[in-house]
Protein backbone atom coordinates (compact mmCIF):
# COMPACT_ATOMS: atom_id res chain seq x y z
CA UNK A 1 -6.91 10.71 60.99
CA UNK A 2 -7.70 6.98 62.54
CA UNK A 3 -4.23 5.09 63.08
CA UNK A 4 -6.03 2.27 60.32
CA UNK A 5 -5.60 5.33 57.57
CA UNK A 6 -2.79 7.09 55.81
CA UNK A 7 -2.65 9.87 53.16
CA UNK A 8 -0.62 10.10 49.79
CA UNK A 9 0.13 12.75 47.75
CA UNK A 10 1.91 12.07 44.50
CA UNK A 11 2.73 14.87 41.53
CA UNK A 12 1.84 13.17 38.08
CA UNK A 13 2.85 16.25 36.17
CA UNK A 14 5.87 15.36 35.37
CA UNK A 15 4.34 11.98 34.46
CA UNK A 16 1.57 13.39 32.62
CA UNK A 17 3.89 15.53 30.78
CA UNK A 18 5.86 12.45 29.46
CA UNK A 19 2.89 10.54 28.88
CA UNK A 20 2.36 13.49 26.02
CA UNK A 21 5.15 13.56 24.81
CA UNK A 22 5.05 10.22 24.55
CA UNK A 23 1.72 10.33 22.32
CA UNK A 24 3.26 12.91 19.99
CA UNK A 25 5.97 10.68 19.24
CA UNK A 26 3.88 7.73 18.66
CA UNK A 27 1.58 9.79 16.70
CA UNK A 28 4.89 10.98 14.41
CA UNK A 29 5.48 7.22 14.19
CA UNK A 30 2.68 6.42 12.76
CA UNK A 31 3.22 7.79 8.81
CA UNK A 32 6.90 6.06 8.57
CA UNK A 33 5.66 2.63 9.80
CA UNK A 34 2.41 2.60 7.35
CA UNK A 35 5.08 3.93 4.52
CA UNK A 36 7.28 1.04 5.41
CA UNK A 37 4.17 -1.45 4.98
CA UNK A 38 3.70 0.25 1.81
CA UNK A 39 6.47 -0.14 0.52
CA UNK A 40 6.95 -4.03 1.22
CA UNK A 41 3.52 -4.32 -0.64
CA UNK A 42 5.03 -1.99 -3.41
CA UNK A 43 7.44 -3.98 -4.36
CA UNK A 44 5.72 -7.05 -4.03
CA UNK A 45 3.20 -5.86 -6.96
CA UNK A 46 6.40 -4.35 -8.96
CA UNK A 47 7.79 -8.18 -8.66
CA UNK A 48 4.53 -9.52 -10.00
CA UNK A 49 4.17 -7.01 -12.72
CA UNK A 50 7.73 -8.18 -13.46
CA UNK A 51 6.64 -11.56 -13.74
CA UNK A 52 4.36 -10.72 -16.86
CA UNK A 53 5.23 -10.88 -20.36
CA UNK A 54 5.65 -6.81 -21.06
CA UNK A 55 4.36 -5.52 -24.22
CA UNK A 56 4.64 -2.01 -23.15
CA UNK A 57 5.93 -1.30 -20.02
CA UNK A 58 2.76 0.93 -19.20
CA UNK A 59 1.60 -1.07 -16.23
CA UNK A 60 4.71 -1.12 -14.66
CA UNK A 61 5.63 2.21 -15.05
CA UNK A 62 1.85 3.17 -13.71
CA UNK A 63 2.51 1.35 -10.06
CA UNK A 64 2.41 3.28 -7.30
CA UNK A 65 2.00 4.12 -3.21
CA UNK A 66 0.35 7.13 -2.09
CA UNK A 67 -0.24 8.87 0.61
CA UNK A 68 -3.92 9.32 1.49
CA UNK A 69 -4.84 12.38 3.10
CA UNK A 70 -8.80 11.82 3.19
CA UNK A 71 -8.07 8.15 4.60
CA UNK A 72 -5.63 9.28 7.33
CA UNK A 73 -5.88 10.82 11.17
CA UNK A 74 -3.65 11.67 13.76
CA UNK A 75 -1.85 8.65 14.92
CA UNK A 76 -2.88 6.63 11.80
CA UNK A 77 -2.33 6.96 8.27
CA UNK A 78 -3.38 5.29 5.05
CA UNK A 79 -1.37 4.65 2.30
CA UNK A 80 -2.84 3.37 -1.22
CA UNK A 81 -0.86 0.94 -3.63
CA UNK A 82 -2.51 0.59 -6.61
CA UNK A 83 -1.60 1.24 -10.48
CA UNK A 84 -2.80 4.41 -12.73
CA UNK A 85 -5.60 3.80 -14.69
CA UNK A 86 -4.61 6.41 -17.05
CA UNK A 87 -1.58 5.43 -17.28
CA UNK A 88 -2.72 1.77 -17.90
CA UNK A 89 -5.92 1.44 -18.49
CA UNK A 90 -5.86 -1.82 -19.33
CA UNK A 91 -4.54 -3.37 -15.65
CA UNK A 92 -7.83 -4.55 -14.66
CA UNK A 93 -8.26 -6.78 -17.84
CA UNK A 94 -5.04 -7.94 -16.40
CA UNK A 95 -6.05 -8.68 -12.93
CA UNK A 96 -9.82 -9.95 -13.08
CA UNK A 97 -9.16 -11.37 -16.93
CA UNK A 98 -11.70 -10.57 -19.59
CA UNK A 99 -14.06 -11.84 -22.40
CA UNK A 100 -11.60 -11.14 -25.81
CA UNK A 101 -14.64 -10.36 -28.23
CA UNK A 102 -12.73 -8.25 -30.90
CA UNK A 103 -9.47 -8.78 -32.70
CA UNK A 104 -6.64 -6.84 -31.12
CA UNK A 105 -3.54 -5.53 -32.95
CA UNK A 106 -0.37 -3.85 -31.78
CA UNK A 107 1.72 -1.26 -33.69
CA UNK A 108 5.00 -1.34 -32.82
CA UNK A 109 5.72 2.14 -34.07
CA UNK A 110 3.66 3.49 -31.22
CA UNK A 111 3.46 1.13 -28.79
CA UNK A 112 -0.41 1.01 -28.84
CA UNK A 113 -2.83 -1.85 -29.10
CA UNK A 114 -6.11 -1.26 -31.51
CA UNK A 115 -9.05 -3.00 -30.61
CA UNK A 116 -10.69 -3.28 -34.01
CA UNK A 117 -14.68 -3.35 -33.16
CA UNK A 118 -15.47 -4.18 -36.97
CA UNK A 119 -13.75 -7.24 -36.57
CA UNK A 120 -15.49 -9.42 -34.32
CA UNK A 121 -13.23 -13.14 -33.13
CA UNK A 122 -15.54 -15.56 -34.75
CA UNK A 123 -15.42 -17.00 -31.26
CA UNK A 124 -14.92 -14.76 -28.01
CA UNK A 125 -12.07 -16.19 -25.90
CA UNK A 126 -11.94 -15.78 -22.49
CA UNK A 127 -8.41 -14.62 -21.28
CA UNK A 128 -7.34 -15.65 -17.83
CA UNK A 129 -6.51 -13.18 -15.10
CA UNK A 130 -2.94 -12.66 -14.29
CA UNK A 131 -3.61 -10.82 -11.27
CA UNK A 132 -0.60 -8.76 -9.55
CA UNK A 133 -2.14 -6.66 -6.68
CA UNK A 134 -4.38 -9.63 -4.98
CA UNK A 135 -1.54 -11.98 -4.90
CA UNK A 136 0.73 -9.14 -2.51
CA UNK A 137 -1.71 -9.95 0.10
CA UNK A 138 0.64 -12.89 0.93
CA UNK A 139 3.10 -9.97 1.94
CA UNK A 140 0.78 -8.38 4.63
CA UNK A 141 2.97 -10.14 7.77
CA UNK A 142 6.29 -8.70 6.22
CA UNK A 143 4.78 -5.55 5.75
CA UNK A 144 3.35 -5.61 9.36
CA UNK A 145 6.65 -6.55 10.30
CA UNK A 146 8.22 -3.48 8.39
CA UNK A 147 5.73 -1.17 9.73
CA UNK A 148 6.77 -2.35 13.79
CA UNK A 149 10.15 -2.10 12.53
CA UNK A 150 9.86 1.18 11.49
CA UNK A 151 7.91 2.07 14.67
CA UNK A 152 10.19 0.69 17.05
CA UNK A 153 13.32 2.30 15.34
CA UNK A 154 10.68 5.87 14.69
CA UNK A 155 10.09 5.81 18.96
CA UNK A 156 14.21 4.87 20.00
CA UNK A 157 14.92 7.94 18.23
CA UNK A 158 12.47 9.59 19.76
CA UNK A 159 13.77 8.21 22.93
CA UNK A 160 10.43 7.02 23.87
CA UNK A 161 11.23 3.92 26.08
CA UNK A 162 9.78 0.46 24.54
């Protein structure tokens, strides 16, 4: 060795080692921080549903966040918040409005509407959208906020140093 030159050795193992542990925690993080987004965008679509004159309750009981497997990895996850179409078939006349071209009755005694297709409006009305899920986008920075919340507080516990 030339008195201009030195040599180092360093471990990184134990580095290395914390560095994965590290990952595994973030990667545990990730599902409870994109629940906590869902669930700020959740309610925001619950609070607009709310806002709509109920006839039957079946769009607001067909709301929901999901878990999507086929949409998810390790380290990031998906979650869906949408309604049921089955359950309420009708919530995209809802949100994108429609062309009323038949009259439309309700029975009370079941709680069903009957679109009568032998009785034609003499003139189709167009019937505005009342949309609920487009307007939660306003919500995305709270739910970002929620979701570094939730990762933050997911990574203390952890004890994964921030």
């Amino acid at each position: 060795m030339t008195a201009n030159a030195f040599a180092l050795r360093v471990n990184l193992a134990d580095l290395n080692a914390q560095l994965d542990t590290d990952a595994e925690a973030m990667e545990a993080a990730a599902r409870p921080s994109a629940q906590a987004a869902a669930q700020v965008l959740y309610n925001e679509v619950k609070r607009n549903v709310a806002r709509l004159k109920r006839h039957t309750g079946n769009l607001d009981r067909s709301i929901y966040q999901a878990f999507s497997k086929d949409n998810s990895a390790p380290g990031q996850a998906t979650y869906h918040v949408s309604w049921n179409a089955r359950k309420a078939p009708h919530g995209h006349l809802v949100e994108y409005g429609h062309l009323q071209r038949y009259e439309i009755t309700f029975d009370p005694a079941t709680q069903r509407f009957t679109t009568h297709k032998d009785r034609p409006l003499a003139q189709p009305k167009q019937v505005a959208a009342r949309p609920f899920i487009r307007p939660a986008v306003s919500k995305f920075e709270a739910a970002m906020d929620a979701a570094t919340e939730a990762l933050f507080a997911q990574l203390e516990t952890a004890g994964v140093a921030s």
